[in-house]
Protein backbone atom coordinates (compact mmCIF):
# COMPACT_ATOMS: atom_id res chain seq x y z
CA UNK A 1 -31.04 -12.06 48.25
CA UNK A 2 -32.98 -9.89 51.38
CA UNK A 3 -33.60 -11.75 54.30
CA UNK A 4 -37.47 -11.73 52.58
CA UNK A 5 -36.32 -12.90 49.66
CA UNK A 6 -34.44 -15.57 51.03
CA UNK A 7 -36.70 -16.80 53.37
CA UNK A 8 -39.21 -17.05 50.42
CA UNK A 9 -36.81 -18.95 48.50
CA UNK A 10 -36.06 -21.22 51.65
CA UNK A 11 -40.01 -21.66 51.64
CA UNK A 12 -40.51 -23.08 48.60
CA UNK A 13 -37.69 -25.81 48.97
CA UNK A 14 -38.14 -26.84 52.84
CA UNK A 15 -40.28 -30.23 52.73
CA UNK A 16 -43.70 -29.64 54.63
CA UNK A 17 -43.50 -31.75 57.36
CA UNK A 18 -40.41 -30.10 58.63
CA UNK A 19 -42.53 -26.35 58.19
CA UNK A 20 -45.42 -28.40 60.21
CA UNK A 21 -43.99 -29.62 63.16
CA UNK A 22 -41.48 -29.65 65.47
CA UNK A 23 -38.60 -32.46 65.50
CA UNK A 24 -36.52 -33.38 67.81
CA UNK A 25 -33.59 -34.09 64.94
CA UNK A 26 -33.36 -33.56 61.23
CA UNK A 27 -31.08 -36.18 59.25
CA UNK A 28 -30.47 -35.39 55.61
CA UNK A 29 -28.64 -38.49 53.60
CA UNK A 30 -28.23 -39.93 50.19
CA UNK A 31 -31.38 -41.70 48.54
CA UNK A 32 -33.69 -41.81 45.91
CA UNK A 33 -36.66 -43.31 47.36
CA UNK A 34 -40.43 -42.10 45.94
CA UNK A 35 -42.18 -44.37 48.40
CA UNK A 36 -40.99 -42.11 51.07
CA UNK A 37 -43.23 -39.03 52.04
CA UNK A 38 -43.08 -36.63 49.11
CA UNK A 39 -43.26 -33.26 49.73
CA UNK A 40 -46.38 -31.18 49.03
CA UNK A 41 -44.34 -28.55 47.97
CA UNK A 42 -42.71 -30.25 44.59
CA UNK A 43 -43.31 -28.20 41.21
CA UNK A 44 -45.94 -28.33 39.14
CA UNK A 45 -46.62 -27.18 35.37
CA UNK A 46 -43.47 -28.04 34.16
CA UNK A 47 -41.62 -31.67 33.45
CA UNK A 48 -38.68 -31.88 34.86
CA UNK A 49 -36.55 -30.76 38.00
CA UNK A 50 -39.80 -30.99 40.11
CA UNK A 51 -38.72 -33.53 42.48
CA UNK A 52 -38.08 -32.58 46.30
CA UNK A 53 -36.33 -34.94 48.59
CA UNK A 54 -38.63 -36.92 50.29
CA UNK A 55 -38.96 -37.96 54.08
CA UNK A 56 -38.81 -40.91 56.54
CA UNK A 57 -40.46 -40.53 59.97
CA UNK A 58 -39.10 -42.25 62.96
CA UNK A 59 -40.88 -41.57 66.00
CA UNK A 60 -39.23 -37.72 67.03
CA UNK A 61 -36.78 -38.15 64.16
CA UNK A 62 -37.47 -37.28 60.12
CA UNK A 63 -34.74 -38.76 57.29
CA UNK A 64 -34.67 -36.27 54.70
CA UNK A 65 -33.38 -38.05 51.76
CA UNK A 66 -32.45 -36.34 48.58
CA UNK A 67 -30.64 -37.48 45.33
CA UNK A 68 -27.34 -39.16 46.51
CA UNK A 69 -24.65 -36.22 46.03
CA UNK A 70 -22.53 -34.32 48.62
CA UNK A 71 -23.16 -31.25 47.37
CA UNK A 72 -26.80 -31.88 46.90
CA UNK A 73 -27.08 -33.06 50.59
CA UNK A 74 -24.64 -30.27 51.99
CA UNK A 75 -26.83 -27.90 50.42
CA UNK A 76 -30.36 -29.21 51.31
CA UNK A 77 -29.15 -29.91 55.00
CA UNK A 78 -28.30 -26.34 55.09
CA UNK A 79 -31.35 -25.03 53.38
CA UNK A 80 -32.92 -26.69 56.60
CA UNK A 81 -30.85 -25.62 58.68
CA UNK A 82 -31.16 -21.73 57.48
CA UNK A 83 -34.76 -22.29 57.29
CA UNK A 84 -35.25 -23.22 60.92
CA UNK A 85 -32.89 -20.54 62.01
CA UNK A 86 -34.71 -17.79 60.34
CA UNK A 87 -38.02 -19.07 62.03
CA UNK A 88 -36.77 -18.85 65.68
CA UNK A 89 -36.17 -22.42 65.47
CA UNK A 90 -33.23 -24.64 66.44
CA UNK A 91 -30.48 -24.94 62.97
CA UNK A 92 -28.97 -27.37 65.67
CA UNK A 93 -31.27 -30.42 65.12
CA UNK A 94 -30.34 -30.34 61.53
CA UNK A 95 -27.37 -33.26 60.28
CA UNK A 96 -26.06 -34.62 57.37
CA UNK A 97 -24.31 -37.72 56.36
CA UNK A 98 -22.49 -37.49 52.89
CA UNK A 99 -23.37 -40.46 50.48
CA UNK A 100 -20.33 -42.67 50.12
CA UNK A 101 -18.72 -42.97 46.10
CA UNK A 102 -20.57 -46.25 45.65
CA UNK A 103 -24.31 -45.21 46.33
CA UNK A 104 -23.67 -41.87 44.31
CA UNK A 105 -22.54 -43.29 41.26
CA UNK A 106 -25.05 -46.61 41.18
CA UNK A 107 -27.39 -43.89 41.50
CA UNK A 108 -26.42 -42.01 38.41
CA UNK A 109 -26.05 -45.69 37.08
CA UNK A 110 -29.27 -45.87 36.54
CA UNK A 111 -29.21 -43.87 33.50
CA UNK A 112 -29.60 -46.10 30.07
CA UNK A 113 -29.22 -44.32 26.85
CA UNK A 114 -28.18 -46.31 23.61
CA UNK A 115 -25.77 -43.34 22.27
CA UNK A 116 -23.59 -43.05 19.32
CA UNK A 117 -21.45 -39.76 19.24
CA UNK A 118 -25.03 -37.88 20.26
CA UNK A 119 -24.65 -34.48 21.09
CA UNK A 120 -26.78 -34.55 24.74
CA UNK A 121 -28.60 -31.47 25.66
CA UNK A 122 -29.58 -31.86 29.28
CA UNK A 123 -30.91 -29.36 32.05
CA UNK A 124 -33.60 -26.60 31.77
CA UNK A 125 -36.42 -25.41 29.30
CA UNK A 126 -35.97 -29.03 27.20
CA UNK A 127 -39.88 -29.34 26.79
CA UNK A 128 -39.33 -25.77 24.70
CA UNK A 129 -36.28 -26.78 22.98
CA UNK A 130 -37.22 -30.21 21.70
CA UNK A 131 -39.38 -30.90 18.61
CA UNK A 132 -43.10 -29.98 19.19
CA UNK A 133 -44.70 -32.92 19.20
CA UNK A 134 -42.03 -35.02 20.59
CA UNK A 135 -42.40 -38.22 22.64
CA UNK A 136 -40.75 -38.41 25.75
CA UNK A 137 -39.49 -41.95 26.65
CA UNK A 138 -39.35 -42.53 30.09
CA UNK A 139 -36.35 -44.10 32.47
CA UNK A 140 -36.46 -44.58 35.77
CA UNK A 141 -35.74 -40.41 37.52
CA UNK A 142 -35.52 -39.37 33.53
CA UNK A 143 -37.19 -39.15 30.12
CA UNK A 144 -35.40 -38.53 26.96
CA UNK A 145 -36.12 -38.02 23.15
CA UNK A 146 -33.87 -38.16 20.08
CA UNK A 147 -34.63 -35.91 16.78
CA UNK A 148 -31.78 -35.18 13.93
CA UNK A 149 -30.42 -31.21 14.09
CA UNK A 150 -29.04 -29.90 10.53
CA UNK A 151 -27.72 -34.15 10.09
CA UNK A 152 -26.52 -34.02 13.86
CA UNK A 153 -28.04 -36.70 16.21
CA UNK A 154 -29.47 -34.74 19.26
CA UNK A 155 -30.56 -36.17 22.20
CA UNK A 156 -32.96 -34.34 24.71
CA UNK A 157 -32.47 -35.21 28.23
CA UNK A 158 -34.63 -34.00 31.30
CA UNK A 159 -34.38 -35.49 34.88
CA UNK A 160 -37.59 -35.49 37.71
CA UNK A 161 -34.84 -35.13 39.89
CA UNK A 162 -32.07 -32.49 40.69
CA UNK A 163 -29.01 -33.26 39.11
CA UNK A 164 -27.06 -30.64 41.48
CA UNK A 165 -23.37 -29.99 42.22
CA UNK A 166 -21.34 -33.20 41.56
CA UNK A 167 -24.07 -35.53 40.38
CA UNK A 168 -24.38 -33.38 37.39
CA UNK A 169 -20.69 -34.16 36.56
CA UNK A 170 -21.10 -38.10 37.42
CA UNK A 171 -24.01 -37.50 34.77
CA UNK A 172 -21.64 -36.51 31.86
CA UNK A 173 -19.03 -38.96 32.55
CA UNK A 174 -22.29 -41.48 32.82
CA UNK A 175 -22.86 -40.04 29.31
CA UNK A 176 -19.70 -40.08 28.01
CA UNK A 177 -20.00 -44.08 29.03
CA UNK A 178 -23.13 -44.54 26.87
CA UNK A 179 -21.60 -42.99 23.82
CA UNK A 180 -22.45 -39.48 23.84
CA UNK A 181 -19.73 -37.30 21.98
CA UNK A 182 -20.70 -34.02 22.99
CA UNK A 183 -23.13 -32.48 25.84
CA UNK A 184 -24.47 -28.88 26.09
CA UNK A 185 -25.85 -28.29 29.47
CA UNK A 186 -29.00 -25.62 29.22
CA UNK A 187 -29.69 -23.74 32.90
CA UNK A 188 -29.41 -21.07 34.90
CA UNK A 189 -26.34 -19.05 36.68
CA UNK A 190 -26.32 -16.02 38.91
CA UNK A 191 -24.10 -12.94 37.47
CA UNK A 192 -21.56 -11.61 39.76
CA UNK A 193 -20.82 -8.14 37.61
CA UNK A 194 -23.44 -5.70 39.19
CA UNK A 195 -24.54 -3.70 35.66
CA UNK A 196 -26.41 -7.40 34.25
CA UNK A 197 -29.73 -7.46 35.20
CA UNK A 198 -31.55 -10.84 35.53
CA UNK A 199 -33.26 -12.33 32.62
CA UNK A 200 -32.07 -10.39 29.97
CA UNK A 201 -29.23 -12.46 28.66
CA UNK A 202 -27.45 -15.40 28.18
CA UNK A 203 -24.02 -16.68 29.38
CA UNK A 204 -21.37 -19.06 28.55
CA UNK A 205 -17.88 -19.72 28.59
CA UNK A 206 -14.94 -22.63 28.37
CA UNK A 207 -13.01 -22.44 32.03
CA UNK A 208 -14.62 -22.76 35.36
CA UNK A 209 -12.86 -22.20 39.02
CA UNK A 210 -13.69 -25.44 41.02
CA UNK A 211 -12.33 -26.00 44.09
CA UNK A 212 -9.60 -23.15 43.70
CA UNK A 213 -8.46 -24.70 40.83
CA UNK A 214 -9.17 -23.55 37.17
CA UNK A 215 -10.82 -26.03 35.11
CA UNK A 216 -10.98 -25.73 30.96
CA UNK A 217 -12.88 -28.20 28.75
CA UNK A 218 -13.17 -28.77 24.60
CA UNK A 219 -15.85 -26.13 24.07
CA UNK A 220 -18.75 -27.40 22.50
CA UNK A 221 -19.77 -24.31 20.88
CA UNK A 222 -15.83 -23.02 20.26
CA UNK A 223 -16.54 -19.31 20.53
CA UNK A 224 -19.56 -19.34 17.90
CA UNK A 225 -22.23 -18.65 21.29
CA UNK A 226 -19.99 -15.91 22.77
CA UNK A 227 -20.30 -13.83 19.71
CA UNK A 228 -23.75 -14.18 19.29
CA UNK A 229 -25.87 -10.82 20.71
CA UNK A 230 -27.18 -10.68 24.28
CA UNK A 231 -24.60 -13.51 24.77
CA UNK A 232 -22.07 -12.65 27.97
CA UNK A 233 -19.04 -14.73 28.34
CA UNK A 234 -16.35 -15.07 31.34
CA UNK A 235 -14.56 -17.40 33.73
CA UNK A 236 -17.18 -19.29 35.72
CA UNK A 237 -17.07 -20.26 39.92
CA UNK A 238 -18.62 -23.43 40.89
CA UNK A 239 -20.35 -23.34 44.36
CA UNK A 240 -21.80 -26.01 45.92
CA UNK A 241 -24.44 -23.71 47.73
CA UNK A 242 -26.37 -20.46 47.26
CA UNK A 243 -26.21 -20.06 51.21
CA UNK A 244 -22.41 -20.10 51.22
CA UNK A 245 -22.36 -17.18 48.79
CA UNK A 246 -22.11 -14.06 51.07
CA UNK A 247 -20.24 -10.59 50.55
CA UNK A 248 -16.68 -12.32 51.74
CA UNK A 249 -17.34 -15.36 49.12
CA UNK A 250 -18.08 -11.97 46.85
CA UNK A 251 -15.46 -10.10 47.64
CA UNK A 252 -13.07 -13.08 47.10
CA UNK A 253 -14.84 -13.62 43.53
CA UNK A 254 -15.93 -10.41 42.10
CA UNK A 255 -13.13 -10.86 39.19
CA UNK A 256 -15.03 -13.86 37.74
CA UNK A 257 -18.67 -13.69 36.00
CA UNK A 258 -21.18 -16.10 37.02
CA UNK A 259 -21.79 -18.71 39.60
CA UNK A 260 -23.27 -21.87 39.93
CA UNK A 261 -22.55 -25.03 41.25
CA UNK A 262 -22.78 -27.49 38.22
CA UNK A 263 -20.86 -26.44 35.69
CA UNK A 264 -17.64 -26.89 36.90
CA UNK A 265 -18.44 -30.67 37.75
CA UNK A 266 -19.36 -31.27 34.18
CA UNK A 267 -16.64 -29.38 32.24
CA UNK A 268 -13.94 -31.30 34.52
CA UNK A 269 -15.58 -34.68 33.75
CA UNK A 270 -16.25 -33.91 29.87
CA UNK A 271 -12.10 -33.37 29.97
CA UNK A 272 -11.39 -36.16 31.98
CA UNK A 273 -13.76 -38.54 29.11
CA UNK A 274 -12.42 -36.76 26.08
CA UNK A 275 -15.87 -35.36 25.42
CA UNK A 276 -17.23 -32.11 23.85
CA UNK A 277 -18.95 -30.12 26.44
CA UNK A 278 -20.60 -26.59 26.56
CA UNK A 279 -23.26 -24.41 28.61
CA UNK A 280 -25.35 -21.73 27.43
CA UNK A 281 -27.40 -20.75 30.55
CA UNK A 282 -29.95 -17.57 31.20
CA UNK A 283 -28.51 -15.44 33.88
CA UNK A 284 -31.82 -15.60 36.02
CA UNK A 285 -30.15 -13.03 39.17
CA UNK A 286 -27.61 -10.86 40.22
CA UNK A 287 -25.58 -11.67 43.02
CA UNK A 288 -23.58 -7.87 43.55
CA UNK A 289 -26.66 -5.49 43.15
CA UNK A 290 -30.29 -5.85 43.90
CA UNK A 291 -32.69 -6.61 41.30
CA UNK A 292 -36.80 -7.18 41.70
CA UNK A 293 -36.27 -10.32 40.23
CA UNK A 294 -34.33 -13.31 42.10
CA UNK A 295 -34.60 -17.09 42.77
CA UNK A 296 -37.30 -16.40 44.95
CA UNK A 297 -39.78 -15.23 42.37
CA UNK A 298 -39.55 -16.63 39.44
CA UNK A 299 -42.58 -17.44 38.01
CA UNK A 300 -44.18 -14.18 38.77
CA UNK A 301 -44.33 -10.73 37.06
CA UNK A 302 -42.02 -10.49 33.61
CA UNK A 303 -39.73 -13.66 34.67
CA UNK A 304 -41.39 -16.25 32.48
CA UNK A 305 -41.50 -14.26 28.99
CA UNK A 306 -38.40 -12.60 29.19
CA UNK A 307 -36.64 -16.28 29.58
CA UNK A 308 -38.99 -17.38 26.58
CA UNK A 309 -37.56 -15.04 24.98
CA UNK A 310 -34.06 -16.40 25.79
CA UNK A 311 -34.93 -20.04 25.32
CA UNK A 312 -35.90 -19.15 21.70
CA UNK A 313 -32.34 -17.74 21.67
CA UNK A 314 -30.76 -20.82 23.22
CA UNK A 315 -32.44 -22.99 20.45
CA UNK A 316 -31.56 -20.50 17.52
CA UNK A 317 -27.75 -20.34 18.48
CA UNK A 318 -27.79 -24.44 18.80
CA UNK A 319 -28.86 -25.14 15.90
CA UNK A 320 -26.76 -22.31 14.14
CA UNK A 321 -23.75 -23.96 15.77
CA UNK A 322 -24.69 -27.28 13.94
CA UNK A 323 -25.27 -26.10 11.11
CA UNK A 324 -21.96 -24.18 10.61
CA UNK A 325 -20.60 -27.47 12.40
CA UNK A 326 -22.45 -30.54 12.58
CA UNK A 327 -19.64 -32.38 14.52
């Protein structure tokens, strides 16, 4: 992204109080607390992944708290931190104190399913991929609903919260715990070969490079998505950050094909369980050329029915798998 893009993008995720006033320091740690002071700048007109961190004020000081994750904290602190800097204000008052192993998974914890070799779709667009109709059943930071796909048990699951970086994988092995056999994770990644442009397909793949280490899981879909039209498929990166992706982290990755920072985390902790896992994500920008459209914008202009378009793809190529495969 431009420097107007990003700061636009920045924007939309920095809580209010810190675009306000000025503090003397910014803390961001580990918690999920909604008696805190919620940000007027959450989502609205959609159900899930509309939850900001929230905020604590103590006298010149503000506790930014957001779901307990280091990458999700890392990457908030330095959305702040950016945010400030690009506003002629000091990144300097900006820290961050990683949540230790404990809080992170009692936090993840919290998620109760009753599942029995489920396949678990989780992540983005669920409200237009489950039954119409459907009733959501609520848990505390979730809601979930259960219908049958071609004699498959499916499970729907959406989170309020983010579910970034490493929580997402403490999320499969949490499901893997409860039962689940299988989890296709439904998103978005940013393409790092220049001729894709944004919103116009869909991607997916088996091996992920996390942490400088290749990472291959049991493929939910076992090829079947990758041949599918409109469908791109490559070796993923996991990044825990859009702000750490510059032209050197480019440079150093333009061999590989899209980016984000949760897949990884899941694929390695479906292998570690013995679980089934897959991803079939909308690339929704481009990080080697410019496009109009990037994660600054979009709900604006063509964004929103070009990815309905791909959503109805997404559901078509699901339930195709099943039905060539149930299990």
């Amino acid at each position: 992204m431009g420097p107007e893009s990003l700061l636009r993008y920045l924007t939309i995720k920095v809580h209010h109080l810190i675009q306000e006033q000025e503090w003397d320091g910014i803390r961001v740690v580990g918690g999920y607390d909604r008696l805190a002071v919620i940000s007027r700048h959450e989502k609205t007109g959609k159900p899930f992944n509309i939850e900001r961190p929230t905020a604590e004020v103590h006298g010149r000081e503000l506790v930014i708290k957001a779901f307990p994750g280091a990458d999700y904290v890392h990457h908030y602190a330095l959305i702040i931190a950016t945010y400030l800097a690009m506003t002629g204000r000091p990144a300097s008052t900006v820290t961050y104190q990683l949540p230790d192993r404990a809080l992170a998974r009692a936090a993840v914890e919290q998620l109760d399913l009753n599942l029995d070799g489920d396949l678990v779709i989780v992540g983005w667009g669920l409200q237009y991929l489950a039954p119409v109709g459907g009733v959501w059943t609520r848990g505390p930071g979730y809601a979930w609903q259960r219908t049958v796909v071609h004699g498959r048990r499916v499970v729907y699951l959406g989170f309020l919260h983010s579910i970034w970086g490493d929580v997402a994988g403490r999320v499969v092995a949490r499901l893997a715990e409860l039962g689940a056999h299988d989890v296709v994770y439904i998103g978005k990644v940013g393409a790092l070969a220049p001729e894709i442009e944004p919103n116009t397909m869909l991607a997916t793949g088996h091996e992920s490079l996390v942490g400088g280490t290749r990472v291959a899981w049991d493929d939910f879909f076992g090829g079947f998505a990758a041949t599918q039209p409109g469908v791109h498929t490559g070796v993923h990166v996991t990044s825990p950050s859009i702000l750490l992706e510059d032209r050197d982290w480019l440079a150093k990755h333009a061999e590989y094909a899209f980016v984000d920072p949760e897949i990884g985390p899941m694929g390695a902790a479906a292998c570690q369980a013995g679980i089934g896992f897959g991803y079939l994500h909308v690339i929704s920008n481009n990080l080697a050329r410019h496009y109009p459209a990037d994660l600054s914008n979009e709900r604006h202009g063509d964004v929103i029915p070009r990815r309905a378009v791909l959503v109805d793809q997404i559901r078509d190529i699901i339930a195709n798998r099943l039905a060539a495969r149930p299990i």
